[in-house]
Protein backbone atom coordinates (compact mmCIF):
# COMPACT_ATOMS: atom_id res chain seq x y z
CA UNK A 1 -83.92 10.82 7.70
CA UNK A 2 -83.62 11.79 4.39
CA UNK A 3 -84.70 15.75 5.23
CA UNK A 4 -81.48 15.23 7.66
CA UNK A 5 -79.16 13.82 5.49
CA UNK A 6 -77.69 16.79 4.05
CA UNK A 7 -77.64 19.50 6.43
CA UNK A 8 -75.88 20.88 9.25
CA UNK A 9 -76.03 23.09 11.66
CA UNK A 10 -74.83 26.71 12.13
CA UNK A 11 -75.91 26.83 16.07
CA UNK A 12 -74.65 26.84 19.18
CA UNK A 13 -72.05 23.93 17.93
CA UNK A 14 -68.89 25.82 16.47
CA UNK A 15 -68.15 23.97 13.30
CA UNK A 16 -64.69 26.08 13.61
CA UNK A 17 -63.89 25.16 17.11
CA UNK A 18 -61.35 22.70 16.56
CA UNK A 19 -59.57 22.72 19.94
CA UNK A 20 -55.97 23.05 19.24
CA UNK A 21 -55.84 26.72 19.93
CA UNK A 22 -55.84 28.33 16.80
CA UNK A 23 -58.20 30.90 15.42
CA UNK A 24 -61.94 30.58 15.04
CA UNK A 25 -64.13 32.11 13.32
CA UNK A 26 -68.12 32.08 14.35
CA UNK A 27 -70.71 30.88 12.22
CA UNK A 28 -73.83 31.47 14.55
CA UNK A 29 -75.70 33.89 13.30
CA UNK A 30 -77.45 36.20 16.00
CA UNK A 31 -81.17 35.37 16.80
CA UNK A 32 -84.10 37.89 16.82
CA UNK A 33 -87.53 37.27 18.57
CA UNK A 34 -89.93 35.44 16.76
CA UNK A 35 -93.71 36.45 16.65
CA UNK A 36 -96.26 33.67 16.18
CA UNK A 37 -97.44 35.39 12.51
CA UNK A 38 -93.43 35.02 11.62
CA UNK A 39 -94.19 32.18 8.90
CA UNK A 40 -90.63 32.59 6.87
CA UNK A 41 -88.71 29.73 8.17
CA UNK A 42 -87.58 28.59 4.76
CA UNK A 43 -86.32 31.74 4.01
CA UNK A 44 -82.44 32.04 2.41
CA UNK A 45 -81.95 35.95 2.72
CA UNK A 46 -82.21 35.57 6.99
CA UNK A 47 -85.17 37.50 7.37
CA UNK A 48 -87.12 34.40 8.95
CA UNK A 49 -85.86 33.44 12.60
CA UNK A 50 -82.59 32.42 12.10
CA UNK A 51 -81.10 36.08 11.93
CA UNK A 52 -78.45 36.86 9.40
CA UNK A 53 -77.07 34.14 7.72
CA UNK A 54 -73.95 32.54 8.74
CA UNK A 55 -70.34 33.72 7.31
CA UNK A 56 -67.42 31.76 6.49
CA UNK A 57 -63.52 32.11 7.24
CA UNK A 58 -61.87 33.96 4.14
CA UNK A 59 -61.04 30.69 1.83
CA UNK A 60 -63.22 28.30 3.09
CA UNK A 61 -66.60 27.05 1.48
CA UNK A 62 -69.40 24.63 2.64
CA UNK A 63 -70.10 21.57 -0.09
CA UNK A 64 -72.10 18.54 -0.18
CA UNK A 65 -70.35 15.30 -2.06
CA UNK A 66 -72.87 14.37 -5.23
CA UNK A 67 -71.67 10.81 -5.25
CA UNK A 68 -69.08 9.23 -3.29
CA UNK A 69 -65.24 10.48 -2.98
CA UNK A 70 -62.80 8.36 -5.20
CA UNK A 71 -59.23 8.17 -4.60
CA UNK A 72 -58.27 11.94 -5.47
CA UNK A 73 -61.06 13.21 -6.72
CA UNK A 74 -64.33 14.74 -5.08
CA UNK A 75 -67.54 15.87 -6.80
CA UNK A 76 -69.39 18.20 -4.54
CA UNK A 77 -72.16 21.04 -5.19
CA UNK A 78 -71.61 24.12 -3.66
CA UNK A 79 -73.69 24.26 -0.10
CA UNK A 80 -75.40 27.19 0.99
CA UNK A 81 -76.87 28.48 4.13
CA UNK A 82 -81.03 27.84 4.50
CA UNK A 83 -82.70 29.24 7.22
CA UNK A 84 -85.25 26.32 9.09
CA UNK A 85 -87.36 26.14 12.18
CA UNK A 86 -84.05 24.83 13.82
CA UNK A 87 -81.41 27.31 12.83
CA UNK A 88 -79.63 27.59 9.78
CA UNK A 89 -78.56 24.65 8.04
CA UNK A 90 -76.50 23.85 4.86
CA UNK A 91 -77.98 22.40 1.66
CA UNK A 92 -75.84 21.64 -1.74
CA UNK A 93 -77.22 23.73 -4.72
CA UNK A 94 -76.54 23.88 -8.31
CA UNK A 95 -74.56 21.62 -10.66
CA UNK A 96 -71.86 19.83 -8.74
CA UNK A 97 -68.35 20.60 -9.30
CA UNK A 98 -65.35 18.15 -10.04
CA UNK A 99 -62.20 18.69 -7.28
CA UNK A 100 -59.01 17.06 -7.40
CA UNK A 101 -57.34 16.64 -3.71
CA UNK A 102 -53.86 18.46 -3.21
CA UNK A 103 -50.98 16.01 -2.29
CA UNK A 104 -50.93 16.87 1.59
CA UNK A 105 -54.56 17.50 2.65
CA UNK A 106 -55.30 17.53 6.12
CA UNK A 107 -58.69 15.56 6.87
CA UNK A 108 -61.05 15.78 9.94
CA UNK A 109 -63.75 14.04 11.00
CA UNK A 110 -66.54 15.03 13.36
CA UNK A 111 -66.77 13.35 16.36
CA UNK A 112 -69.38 15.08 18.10
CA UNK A 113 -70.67 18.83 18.76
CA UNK A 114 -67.53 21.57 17.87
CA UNK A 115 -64.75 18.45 18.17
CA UNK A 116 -62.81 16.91 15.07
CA UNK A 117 -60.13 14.00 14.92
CA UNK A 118 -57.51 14.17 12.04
CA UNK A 119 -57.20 11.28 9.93
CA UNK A 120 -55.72 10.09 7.05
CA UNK A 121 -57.86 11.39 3.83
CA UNK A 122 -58.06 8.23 2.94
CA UNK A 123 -60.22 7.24 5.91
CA UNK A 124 -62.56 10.85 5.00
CA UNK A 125 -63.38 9.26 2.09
CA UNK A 126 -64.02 6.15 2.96
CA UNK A 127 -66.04 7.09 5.98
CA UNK A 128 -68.00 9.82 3.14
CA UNK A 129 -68.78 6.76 0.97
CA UNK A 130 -69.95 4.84 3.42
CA UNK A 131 -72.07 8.02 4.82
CA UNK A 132 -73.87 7.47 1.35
CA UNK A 133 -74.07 4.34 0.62
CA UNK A 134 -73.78 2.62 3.98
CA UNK A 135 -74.13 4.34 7.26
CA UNK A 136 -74.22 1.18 9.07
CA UNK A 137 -70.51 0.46 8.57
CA UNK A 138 -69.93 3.70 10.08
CA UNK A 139 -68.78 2.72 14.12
CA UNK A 140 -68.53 5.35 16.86
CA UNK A 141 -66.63 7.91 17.23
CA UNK A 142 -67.80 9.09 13.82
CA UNK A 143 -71.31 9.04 12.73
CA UNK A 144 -72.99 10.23 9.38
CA UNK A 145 -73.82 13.98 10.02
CA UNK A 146 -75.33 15.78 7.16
CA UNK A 147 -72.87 15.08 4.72
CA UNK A 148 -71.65 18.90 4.57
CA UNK A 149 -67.86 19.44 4.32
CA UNK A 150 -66.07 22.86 4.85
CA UNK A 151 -63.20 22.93 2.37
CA UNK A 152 -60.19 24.92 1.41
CA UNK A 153 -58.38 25.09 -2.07
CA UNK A 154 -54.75 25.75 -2.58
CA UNK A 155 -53.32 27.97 -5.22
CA UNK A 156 -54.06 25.22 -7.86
CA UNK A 157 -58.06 24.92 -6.98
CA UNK A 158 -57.23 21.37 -5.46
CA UNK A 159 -58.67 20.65 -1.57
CA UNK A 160 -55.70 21.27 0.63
CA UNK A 161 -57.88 20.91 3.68
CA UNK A 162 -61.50 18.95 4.37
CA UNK A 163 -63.29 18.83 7.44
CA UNK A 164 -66.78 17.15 8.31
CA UNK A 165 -69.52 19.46 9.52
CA UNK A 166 -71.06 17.63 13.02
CA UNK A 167 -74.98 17.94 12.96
CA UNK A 168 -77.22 15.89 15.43
């Protein structure tokens, strides 16, 4: 489970479909036929089967939390598209990076392929702490599911929005 734990999935499952009728932007990338001598599943620059790799709405970024979220705060590394056997799939990279949370930040959760529930940010930490440290105190709707967050700054470089990224 540990290969699982911090990845998701830019597939058939619209990470941006959030079902209240506003835009959405795609993240699957398009496909091309594999051959069985086609051998470069692990690699980053799409030329293996997963096509060209998957691109964000303008503002947003992918990250992965480093340790769990404390009230206000967030240390995440930067998460970047890998291309697998199964698609591509988002792995944090680098040095992580310290964010502060904006006063009003609208928090989702994942509750399943392409759906979200808002919550308080409160509980999105709580429930990404527990993702870490504790899945079993996680209960159903939610359910720990690759620990990737899509995130967007305000004009002050704090989170202003957070959403969980749904992976099987």
């Amino acid at each position: 489970m540990a290969a699982l734990g911090a990845v998701t999935s830019c597939g058939p499952e619209d990470p941006y479909d959030d079902n209240a009728g506003g835009s959405k932007a795609s993240a699957q990338p398009s496909k091309k036929p594999t051959t069985p001598s086609d051998d470069s599943s692990d690699d980053a620059a799409g030329s293996g089967d997963c096509g060209t790799p998957p691109k964000l709405p303008a503002g947003h970024k992918m990250v992965e939390p480093a340790v769990p979220p404390s009230k206000g705060s967030l240390s995440a590394k930067d998460a970047k598209p890998v291309c697998t056997p199964n698609d591509w799939i988002y792995h944090g990279q680098g040095k992580a990076k310290y964010y502060l949370f904006a006063g009003d930040v609208k928090a989702e959760l994942a509750t399943g392929a392409g759906k979200t529930k808002s919550v308080p940010v409160g509980q999105l930490w709580m429930h990404a702490g527990d993702c870490m440290t504790n899945q079993s105190a996680v209960k159903a709707p939610y359910s720990c599911s690759g620990n990737i967050y899509d995130i967007t700054l305000d004009s002050e470089g704090e989170i202003n929005s957070i959403k969980e990224i749904w992976h099987p």
